[in-house]
C-alpha atoms as a PDB file:
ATOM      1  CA  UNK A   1     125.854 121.972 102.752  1.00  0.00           C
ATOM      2  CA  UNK A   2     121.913 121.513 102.959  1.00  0.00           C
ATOM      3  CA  UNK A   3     120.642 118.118 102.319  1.00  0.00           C
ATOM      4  CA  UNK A   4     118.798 118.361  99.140  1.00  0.00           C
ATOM      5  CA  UNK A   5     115.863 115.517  97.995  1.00  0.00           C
ATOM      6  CA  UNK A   6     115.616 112.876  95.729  1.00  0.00           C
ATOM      7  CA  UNK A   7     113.602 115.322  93.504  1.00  0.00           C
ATOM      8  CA  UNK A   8     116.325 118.055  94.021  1.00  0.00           C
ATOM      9  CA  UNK A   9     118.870 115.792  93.207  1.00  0.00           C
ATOM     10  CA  UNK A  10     117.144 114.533  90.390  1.00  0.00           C
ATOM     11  CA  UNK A  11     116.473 117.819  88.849  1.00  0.00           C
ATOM     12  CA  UNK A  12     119.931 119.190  89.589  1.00  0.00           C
ATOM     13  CA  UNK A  13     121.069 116.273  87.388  1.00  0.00           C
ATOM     14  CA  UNK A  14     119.057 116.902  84.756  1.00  0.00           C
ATOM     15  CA  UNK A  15     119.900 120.409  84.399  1.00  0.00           C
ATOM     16  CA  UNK A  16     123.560 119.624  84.467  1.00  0.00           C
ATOM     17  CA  UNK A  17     122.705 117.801  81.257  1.00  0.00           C
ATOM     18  CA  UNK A  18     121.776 120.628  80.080  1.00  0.00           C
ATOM     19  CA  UNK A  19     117.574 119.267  80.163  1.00  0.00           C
ATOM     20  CA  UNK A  20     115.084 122.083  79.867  1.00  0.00           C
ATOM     21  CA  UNK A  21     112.488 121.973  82.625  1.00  0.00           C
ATOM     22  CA  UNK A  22     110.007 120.376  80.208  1.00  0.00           C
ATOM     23  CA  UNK A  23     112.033 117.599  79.520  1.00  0.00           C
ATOM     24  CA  UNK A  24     113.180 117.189  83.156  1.00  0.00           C
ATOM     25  CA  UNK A  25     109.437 117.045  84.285  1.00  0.00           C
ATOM     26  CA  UNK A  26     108.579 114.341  81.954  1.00  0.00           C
ATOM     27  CA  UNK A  27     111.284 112.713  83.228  1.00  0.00           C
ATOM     28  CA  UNK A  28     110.138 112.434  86.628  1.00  0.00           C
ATOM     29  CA  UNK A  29     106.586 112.816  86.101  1.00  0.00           C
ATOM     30  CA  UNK A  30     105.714 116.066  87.310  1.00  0.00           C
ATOM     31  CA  UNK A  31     104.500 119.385  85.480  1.00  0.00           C
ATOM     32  CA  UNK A  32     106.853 121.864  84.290  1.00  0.00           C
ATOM     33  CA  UNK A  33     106.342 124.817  86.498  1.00  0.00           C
ATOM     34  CA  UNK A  34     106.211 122.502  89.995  1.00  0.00           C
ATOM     35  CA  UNK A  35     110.250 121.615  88.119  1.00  0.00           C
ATOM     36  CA  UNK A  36     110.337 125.510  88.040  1.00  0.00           C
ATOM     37  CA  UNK A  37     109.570 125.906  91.550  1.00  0.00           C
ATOM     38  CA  UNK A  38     111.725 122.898  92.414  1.00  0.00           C
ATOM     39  CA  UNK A  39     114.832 124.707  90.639  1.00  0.00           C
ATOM     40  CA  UNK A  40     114.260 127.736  92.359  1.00  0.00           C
ATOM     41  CA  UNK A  41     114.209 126.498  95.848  1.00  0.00           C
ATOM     42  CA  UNK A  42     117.343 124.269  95.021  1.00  0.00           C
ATOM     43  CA  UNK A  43     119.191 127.516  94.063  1.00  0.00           C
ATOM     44  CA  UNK A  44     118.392 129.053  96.936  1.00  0.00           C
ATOM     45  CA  UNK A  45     118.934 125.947  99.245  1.00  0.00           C
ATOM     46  CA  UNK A  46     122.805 126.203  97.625  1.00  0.00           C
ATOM     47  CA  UNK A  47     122.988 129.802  97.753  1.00  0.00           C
ATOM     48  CA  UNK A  48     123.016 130.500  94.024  1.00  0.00           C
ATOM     49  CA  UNK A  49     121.557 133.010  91.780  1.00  0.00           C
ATOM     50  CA  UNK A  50     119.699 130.676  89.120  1.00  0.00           C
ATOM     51  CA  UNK A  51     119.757 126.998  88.391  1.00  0.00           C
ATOM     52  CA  UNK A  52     122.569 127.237  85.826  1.00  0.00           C
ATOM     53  CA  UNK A  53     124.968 128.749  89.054  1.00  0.00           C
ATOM     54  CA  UNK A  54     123.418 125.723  91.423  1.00  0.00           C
ATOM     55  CA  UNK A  55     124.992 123.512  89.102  1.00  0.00           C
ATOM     56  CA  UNK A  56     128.139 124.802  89.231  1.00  0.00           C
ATOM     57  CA  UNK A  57     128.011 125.333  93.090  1.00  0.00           C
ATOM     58  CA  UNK A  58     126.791 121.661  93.150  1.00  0.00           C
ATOM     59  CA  UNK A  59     130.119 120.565  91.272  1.00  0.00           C
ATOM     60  CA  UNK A  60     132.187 122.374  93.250  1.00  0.00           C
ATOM     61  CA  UNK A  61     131.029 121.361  96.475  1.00  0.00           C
ATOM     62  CA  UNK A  62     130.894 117.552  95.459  1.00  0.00           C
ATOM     63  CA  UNK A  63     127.412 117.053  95.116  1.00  0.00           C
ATOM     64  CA  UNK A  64     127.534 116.518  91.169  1.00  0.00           C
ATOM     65  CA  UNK A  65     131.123 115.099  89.795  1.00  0.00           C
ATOM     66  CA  UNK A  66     129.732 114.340  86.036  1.00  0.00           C
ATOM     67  CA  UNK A  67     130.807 110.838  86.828  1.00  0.00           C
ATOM     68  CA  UNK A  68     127.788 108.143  86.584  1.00  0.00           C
ATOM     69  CA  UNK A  69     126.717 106.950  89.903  1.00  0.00           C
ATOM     70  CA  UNK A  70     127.309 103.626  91.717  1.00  0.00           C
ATOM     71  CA  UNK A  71     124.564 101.249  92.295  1.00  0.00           C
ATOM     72  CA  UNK A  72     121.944 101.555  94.764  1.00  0.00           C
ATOM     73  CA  UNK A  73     121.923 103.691  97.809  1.00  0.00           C
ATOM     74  CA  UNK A  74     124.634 101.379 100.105  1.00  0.00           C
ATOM     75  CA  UNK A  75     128.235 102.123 100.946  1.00  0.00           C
ATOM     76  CA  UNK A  76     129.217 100.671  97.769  1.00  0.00           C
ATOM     77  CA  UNK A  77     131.857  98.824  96.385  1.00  0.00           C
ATOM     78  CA  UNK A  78     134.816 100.835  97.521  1.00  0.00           C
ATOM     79  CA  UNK A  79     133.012 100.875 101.065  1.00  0.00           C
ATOM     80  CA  UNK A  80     133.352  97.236 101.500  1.00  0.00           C
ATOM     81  CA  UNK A  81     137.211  97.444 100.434  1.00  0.00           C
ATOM     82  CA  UNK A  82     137.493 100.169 102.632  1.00  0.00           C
ATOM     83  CA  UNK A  83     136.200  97.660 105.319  1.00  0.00           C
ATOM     84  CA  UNK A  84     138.395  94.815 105.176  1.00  0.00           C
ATOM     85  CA  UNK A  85     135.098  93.049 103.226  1.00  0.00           C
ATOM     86  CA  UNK A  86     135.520  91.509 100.117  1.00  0.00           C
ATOM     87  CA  UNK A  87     132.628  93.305  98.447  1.00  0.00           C
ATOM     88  CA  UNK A  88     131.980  90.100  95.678  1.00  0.00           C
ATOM     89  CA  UNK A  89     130.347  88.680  98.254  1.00  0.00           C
ATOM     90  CA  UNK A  90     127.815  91.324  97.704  1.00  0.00           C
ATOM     91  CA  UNK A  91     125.780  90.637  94.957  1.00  0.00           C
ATOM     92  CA  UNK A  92     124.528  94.752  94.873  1.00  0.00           C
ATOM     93  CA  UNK A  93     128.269  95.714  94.850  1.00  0.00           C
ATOM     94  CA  UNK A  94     129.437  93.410  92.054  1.00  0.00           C
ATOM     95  CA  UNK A  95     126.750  93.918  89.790  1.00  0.00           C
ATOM     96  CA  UNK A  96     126.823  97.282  90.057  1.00  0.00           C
ATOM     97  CA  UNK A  97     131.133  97.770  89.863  1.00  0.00           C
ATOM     98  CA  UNK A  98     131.031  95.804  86.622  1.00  0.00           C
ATOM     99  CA  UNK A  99     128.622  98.529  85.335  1.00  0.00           C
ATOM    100  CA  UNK A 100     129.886 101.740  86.474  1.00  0.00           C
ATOM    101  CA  UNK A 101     133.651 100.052  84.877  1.00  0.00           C
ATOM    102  CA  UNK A 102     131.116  99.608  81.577  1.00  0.00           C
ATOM    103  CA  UNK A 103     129.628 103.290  82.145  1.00  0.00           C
ATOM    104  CA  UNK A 104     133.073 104.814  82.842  1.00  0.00           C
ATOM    105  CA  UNK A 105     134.567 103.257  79.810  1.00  0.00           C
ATOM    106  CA  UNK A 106     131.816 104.328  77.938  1.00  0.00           C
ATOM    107  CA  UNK A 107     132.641 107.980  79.163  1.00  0.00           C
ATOM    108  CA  UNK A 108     135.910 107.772  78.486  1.00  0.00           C
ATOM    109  CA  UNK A 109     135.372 106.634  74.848  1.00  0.00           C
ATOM    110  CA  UNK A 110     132.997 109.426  74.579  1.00  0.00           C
ATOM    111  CA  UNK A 111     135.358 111.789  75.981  1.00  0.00           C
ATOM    112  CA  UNK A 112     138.556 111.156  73.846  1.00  0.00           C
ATOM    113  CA  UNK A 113     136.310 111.137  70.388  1.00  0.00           C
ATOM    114  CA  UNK A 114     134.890 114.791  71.559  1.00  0.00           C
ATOM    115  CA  UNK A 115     138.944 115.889  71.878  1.00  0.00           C
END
């Protein structure tokens, strides 16, 4: 799998939420057709045919899970477990456990009112 950027990534995500390019360019502070030309070379980084099919590429190959991310850009809390290291004695990993629990319940919540 080709290592994508921090702007790839970020405008991967924001097409997975289903963000026009507009809105995804505001986002990250760029203009609209440089997000155009962004989405087009992530496609064909990933092999795909159009952004919508990078997405779904993206999922399937683990680079998107629709799950909200962990904190910071560390191992992370299951890392440390992983480890042998109690990972409360990092201050990163506990804040940011006790909000992914907070985002995931949040997702979940969403989830079962949408069924």
């Amino acid at each position: 799998m080709p290592e994508l950027t921090d702007t790839e990534h970020a405008v991967l995500r924001g097409a997975a939420r289903g963000d026009t390019y507009a809105v995804i360019a505001a986002r990250l502070g760029l203009h609209g057709k440089s997000v155009n030309k962004i989405a087009f070379r992530l496609a064909r980084k990933l092999g795909a045919r159009n952004i919508t099919n990078a997405v779904l590429l993206a999922c399937q190959a683990g680079i998107l899970d629709g799950r909200p991310r962990r904190h910071g850009d560390h191992a992370g809390y299951e890392a440390h477990r992983k480890r042998g290291e109690d990972p409360k004695l990092c201050e990163p990993c506990r804040l940011g456990e006790r909000a992914h629990r907070q985002a995931m319940k949040k997702t979940s919540k969403q989830n079962r009112e949408a069924a």
